[in-house]
Protein backbone atom coordinates (compact mmCIF):
# COMPACT_ATOMS: atom_id res chain seq x y z
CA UNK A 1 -9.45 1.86 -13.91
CA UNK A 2 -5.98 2.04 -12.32
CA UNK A 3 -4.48 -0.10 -9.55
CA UNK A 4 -1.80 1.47 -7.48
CA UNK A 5 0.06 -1.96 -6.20
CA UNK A 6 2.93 -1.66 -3.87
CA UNK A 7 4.69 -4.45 -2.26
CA UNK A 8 6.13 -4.82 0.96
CA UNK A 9 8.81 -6.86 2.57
CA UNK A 10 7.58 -7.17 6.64
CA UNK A 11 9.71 -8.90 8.65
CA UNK A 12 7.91 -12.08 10.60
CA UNK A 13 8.35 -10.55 14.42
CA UNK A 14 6.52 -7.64 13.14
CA UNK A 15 4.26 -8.39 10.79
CA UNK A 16 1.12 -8.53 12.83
CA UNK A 17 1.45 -5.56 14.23
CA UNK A 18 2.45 -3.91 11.17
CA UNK A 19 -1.00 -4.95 9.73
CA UNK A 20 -2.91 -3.96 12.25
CA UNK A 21 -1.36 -0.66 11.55
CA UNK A 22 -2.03 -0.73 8.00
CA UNK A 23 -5.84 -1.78 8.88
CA UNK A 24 -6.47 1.17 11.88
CA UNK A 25 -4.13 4.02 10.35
CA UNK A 26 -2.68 3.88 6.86
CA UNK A 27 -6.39 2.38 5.41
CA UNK A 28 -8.11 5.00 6.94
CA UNK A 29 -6.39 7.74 6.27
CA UNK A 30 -6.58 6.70 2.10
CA UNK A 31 -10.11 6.26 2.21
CA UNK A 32 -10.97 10.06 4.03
CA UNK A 33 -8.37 11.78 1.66
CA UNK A 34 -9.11 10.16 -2.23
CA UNK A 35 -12.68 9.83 -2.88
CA UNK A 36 -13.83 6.72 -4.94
CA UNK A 37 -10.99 5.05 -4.12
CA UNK A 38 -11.21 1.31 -3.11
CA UNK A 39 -8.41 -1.04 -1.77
CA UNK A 40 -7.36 -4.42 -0.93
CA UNK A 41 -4.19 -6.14 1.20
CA UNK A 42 -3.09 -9.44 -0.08
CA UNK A 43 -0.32 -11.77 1.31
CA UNK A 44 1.65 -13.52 -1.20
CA UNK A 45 1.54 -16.86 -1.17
CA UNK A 46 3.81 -19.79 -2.85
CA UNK A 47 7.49 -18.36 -2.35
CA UNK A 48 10.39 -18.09 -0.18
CA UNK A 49 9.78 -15.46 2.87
CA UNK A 50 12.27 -16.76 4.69
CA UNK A 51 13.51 -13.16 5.36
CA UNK A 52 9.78 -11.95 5.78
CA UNK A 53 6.43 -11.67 4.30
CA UNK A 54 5.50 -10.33 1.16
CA UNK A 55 2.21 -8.21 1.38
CA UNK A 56 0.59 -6.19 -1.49
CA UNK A 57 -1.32 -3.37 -0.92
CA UNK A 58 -3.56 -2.39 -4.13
CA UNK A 59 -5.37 0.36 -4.67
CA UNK A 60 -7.94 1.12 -6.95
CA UNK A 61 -8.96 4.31 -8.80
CA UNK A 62 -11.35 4.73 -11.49
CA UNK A 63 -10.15 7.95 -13.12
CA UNK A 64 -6.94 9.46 -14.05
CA UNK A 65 -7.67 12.47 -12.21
CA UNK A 66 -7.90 10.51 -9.24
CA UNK A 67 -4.37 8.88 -10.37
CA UNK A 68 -3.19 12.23 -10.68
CA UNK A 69 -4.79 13.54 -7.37
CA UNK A 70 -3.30 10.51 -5.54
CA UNK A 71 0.46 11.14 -7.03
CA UNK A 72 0.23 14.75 -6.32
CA UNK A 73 -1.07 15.41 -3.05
CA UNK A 74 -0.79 12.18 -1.33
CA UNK A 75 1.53 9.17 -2.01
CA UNK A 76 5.12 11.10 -0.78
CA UNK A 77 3.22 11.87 2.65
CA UNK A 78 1.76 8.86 3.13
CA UNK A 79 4.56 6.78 2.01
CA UNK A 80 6.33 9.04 4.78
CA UNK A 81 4.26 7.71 7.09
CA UNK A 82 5.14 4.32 7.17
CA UNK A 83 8.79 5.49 6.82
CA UNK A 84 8.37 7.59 9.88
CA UNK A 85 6.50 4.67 11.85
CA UNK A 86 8.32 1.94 10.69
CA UNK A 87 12.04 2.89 9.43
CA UNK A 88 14.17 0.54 7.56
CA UNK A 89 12.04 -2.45 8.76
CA UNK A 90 9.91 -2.15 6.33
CA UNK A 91 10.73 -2.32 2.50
CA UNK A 92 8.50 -1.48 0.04
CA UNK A 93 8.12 -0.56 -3.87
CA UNK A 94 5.20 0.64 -5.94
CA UNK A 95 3.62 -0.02 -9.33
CA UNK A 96 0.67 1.87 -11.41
CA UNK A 97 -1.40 -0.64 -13.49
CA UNK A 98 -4.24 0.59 -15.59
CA UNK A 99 -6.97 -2.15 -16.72
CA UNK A 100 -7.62 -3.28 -20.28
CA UNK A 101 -11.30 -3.44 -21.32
């Protein structure tokens, strides 16, 4: 299993809106393009946000291929896609896990 996590810095005035976004259009669009994918969005808790909120978006594929597949055909466009919607409002960084059994 690998977990695709990448974190975002939303500022406040935004921030609903931006995950409604997420939720209608980014979501969507991951779920018709990488089958067997799942995915989760998490707001961190516990810290400082005085200069926004801290939101994870993780998601999960159970096969390298699909790692692979997800690198290769689809992170630089969708990542363009919240560039293209959202500019330098947005800040964000990404992270590949893979699970220990």
């Amino acid at each position: 299993m690998y977990t695709i996590n990448i974190t975002f810095k939303v500022p406040h005035d935004i921030y609903d809106e931006w995950v409604r976004w997420m939720q209608q259009s980014w979501q969507p669009e991951i779920s018709e393009s990488i089958d067997g994918a799942d995915f989760q969005m998490h707001r961190l808790l516990g810290h400082d946000d005085k200069h926004g909120t801290t939101a994870i978006f993780q998601l999960y594929l159970p096969s390298r291929a699909l790692l692979n597949q997800y690198l290769e055909n689809r992170e630089t466009t969708l990542q363009q896609h919240i560039i293209d919607k959202w500019g330098e409002n947005i800040l964000f960084f990404r992270t590949i896990l893979e699970r220990l059994d």
